[in-house]
N, C-alpha and C. Protein backbone atom coordinates (compact mmCIF):
# COMPACT_ATOMS: atom_id res chain seq x y z
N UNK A 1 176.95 13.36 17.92
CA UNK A 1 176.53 12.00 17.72
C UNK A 1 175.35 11.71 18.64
N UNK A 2 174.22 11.03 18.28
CA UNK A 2 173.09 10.92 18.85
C UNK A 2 173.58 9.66 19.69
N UNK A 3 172.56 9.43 21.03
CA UNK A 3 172.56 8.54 21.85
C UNK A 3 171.92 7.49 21.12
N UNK A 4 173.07 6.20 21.31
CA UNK A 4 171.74 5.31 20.97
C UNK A 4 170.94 4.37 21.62
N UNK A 5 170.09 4.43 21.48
CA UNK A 5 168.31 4.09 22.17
C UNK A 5 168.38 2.37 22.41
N UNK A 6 168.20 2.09 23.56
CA UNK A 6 168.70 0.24 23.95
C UNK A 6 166.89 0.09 23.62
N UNK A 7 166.87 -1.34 23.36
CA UNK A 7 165.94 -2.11 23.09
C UNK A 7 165.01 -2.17 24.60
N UNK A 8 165.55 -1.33 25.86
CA UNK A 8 164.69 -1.45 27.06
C UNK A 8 164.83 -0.15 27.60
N UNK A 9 164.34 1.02 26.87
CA UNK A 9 164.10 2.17 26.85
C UNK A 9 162.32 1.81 26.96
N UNK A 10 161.67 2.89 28.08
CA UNK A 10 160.67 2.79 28.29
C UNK A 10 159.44 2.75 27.19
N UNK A 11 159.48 3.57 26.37
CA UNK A 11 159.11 3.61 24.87
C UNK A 11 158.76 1.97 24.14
N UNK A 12 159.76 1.61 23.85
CA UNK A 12 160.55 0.16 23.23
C UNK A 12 159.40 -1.16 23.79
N UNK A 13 159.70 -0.84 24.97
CA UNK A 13 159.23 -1.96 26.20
C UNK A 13 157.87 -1.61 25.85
N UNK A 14 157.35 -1.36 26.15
CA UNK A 14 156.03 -0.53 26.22
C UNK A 14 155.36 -1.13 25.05
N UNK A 15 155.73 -0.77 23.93
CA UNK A 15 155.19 -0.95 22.86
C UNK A 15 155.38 -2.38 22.43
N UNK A 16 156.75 -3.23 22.86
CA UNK A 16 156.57 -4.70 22.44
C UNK A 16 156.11 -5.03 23.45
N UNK A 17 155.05 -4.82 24.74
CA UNK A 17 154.66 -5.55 25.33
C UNK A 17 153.01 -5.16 24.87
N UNK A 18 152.39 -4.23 24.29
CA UNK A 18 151.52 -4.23 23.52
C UNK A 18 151.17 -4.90 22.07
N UNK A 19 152.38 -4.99 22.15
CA UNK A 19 151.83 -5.63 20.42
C UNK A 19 152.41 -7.13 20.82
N UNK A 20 152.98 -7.84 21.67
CA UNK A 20 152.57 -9.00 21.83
C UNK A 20 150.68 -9.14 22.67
N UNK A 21 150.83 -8.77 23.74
CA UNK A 21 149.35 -8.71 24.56
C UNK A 21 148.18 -9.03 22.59
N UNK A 22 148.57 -7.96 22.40
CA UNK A 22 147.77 -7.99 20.50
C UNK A 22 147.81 -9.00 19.98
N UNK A 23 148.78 -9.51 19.83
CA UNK A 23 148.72 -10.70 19.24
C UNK A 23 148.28 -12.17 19.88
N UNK A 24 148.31 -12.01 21.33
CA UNK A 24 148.13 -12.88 22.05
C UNK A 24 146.48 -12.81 22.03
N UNK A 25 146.26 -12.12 22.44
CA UNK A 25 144.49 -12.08 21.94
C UNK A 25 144.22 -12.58 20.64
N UNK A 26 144.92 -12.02 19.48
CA UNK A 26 144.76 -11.67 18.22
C UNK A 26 144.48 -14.09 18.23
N UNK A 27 145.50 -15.12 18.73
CA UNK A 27 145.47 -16.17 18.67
C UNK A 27 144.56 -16.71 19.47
N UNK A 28 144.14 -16.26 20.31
CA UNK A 28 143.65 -16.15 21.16
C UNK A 28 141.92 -16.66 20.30
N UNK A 29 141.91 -15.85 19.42
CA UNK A 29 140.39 -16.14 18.55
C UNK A 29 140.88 -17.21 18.27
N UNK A 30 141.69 -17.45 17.24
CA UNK A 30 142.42 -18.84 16.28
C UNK A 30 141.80 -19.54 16.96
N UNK A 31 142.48 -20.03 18.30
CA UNK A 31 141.72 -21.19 19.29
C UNK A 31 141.07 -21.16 19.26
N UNK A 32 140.01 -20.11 19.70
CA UNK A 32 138.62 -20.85 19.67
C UNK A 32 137.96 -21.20 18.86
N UNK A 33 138.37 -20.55 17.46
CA UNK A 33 137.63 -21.44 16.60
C UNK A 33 137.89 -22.86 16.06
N UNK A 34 139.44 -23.07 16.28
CA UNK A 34 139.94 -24.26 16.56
C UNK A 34 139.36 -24.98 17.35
N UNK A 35 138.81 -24.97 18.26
CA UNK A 35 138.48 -25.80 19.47
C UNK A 35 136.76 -26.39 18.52
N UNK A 36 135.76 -24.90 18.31
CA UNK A 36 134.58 -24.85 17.68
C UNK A 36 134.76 -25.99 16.62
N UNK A 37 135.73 -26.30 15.71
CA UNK A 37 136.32 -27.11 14.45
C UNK A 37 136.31 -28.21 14.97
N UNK A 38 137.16 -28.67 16.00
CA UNK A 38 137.22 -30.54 16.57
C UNK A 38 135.87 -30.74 17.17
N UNK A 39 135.60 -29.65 17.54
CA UNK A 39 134.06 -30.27 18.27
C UNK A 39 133.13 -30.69 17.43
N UNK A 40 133.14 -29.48 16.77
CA UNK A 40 131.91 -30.48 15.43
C UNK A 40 132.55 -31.63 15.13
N UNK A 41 133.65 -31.65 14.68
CA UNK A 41 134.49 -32.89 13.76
C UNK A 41 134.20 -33.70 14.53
N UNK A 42 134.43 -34.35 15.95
CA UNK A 42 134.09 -34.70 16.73
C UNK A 42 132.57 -35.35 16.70
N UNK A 43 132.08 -34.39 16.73
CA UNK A 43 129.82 -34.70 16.76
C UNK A 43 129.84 -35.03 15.29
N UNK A 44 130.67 -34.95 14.17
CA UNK A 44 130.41 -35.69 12.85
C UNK A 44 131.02 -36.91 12.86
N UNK A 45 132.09 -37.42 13.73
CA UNK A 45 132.32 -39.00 13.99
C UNK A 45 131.31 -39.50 14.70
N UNK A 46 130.75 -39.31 15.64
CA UNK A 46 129.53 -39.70 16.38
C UNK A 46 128.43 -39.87 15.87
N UNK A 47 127.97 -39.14 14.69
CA UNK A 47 127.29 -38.80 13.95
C UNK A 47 126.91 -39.92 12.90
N UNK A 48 128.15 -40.49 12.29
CA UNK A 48 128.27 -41.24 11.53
C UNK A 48 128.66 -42.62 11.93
N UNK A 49 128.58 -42.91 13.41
CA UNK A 49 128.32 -44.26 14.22
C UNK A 49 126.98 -44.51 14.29
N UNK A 50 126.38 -43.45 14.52
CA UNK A 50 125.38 -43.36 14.98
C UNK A 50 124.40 -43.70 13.71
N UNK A 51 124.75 -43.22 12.67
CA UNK A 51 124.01 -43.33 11.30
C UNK A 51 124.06 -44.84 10.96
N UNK A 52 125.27 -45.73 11.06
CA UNK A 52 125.75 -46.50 10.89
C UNK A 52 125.09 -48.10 11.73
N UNK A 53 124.80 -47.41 13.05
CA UNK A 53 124.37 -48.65 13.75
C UNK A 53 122.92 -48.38 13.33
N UNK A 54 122.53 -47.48 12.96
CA UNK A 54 120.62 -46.76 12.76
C UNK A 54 120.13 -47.55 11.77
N UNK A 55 121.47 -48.33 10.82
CA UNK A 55 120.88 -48.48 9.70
C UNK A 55 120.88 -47.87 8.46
N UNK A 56 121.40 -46.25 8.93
CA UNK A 56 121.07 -45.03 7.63
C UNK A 56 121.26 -45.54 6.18
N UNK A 57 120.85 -44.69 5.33
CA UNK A 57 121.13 -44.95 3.91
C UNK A 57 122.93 -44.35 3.65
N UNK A 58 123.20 -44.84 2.43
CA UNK A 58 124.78 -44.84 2.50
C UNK A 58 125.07 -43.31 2.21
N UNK A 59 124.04 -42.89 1.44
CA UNK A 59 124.15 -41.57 0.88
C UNK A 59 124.21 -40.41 2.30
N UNK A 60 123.93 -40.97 3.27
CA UNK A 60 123.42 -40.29 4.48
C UNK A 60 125.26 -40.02 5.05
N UNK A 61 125.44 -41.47 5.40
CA UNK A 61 126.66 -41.43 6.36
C UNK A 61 128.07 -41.12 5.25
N UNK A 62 127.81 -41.24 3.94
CA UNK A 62 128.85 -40.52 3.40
C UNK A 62 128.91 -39.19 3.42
N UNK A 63 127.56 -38.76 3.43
CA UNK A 63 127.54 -37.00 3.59
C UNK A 63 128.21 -36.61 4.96
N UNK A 64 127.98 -37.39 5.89
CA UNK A 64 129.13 -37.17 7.33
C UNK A 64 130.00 -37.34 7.21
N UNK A 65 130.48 -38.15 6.62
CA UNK A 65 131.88 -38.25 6.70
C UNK A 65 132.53 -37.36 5.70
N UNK A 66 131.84 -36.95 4.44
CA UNK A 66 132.69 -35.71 3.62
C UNK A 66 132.98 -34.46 4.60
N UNK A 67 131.74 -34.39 5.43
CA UNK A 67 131.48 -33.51 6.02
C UNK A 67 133.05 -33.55 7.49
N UNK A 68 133.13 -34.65 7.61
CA UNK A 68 133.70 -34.67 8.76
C UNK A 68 135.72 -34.33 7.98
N UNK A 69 135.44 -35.23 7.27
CA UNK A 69 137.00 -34.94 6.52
C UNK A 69 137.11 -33.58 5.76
N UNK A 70 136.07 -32.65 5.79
CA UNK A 70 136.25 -30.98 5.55
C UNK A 70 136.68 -30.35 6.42
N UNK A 71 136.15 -30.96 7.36
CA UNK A 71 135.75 -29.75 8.94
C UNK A 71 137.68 -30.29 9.30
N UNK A 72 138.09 -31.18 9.02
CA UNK A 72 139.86 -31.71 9.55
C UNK A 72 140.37 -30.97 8.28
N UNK A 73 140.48 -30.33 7.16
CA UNK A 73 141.06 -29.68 6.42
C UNK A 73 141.17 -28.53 6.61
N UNK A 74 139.62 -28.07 6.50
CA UNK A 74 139.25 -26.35 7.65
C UNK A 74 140.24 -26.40 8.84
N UNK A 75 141.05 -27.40 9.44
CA UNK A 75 141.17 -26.56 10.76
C UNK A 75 142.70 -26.94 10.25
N UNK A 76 143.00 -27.90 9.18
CA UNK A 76 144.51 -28.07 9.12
C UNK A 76 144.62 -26.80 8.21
N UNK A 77 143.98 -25.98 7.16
CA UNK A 77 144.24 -24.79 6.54
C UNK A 77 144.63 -23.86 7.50
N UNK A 78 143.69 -24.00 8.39
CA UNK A 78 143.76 -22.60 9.03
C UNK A 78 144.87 -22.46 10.42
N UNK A 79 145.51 -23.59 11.00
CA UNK A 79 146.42 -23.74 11.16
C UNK A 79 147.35 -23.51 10.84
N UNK A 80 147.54 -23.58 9.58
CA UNK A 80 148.72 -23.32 8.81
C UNK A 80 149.06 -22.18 8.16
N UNK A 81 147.36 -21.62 7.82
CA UNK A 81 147.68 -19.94 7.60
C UNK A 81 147.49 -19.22 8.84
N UNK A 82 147.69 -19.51 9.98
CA UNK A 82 147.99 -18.66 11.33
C UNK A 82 149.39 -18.54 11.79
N UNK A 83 149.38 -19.82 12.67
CA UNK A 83 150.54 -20.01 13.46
C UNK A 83 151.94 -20.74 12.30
N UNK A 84 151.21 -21.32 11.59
CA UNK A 84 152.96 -21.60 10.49
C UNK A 84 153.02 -20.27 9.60
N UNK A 85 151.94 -19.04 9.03
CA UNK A 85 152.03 -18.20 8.44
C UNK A 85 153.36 -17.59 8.34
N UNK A 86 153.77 -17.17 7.13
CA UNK A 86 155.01 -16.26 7.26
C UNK A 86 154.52 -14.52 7.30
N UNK A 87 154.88 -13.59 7.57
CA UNK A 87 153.94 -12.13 7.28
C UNK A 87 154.73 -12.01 6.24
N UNK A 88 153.51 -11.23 5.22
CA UNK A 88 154.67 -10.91 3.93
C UNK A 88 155.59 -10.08 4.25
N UNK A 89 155.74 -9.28 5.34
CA UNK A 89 157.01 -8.18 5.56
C UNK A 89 158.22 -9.10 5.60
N UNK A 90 158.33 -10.01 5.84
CA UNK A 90 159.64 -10.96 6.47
C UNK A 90 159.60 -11.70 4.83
N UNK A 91 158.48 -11.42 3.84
CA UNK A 91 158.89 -12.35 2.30
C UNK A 91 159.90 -11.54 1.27
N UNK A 92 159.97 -9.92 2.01
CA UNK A 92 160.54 -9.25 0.95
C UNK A 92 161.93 -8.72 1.53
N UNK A 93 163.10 -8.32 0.54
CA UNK A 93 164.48 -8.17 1.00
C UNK A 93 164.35 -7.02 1.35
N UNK A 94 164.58 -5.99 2.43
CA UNK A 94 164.82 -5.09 2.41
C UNK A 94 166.31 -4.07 2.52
């Protein structure tokens, strides 16, 4: 009968502390482009105060604001296909 191998066998350890470190980087991007996403969103509310007290034409400050209610979808998509993602390995029965 073979020994069996504990979950803190040097091997084991080793390797789930690599493939978290991986993944931790791997989110690690997510953020920042998350962060890159509110900031514009951000400079497109400002944007469209700014258009607004200027005077702009309407066609102007609606283009900011489509613009601004994209850039909050972009980051709620991608939110949701990251960190709420399921991996398909965990969609199928094995």
């Amino acid at each position: 009968m073979k020994p069996l191998l504990s979950s803190s066998t040097p091997a084991n350890v080793e390797s789930a502390m690599n493939a978290q470190a991986l993944d931790e980087k791997n989110y690690g991007e997510v953020d920042v482009v998350l962060l890159y996403i509110e900031e514009a969103r951000r400079r497109t509310e400002a944007a469209c105060s700014a258009l607004r007290a200027g005077g702009a034409e309407d066609f102007l400050v609606e283009a900011m604001e489509r613009a601004r209610e994209q850039l909050s979808d972009t980051a709620k998509l991608l939110t949701q296909g990251t960190f709420f993602a399921v991996p398909k390995q965990q969609l199928t029965l094995t």
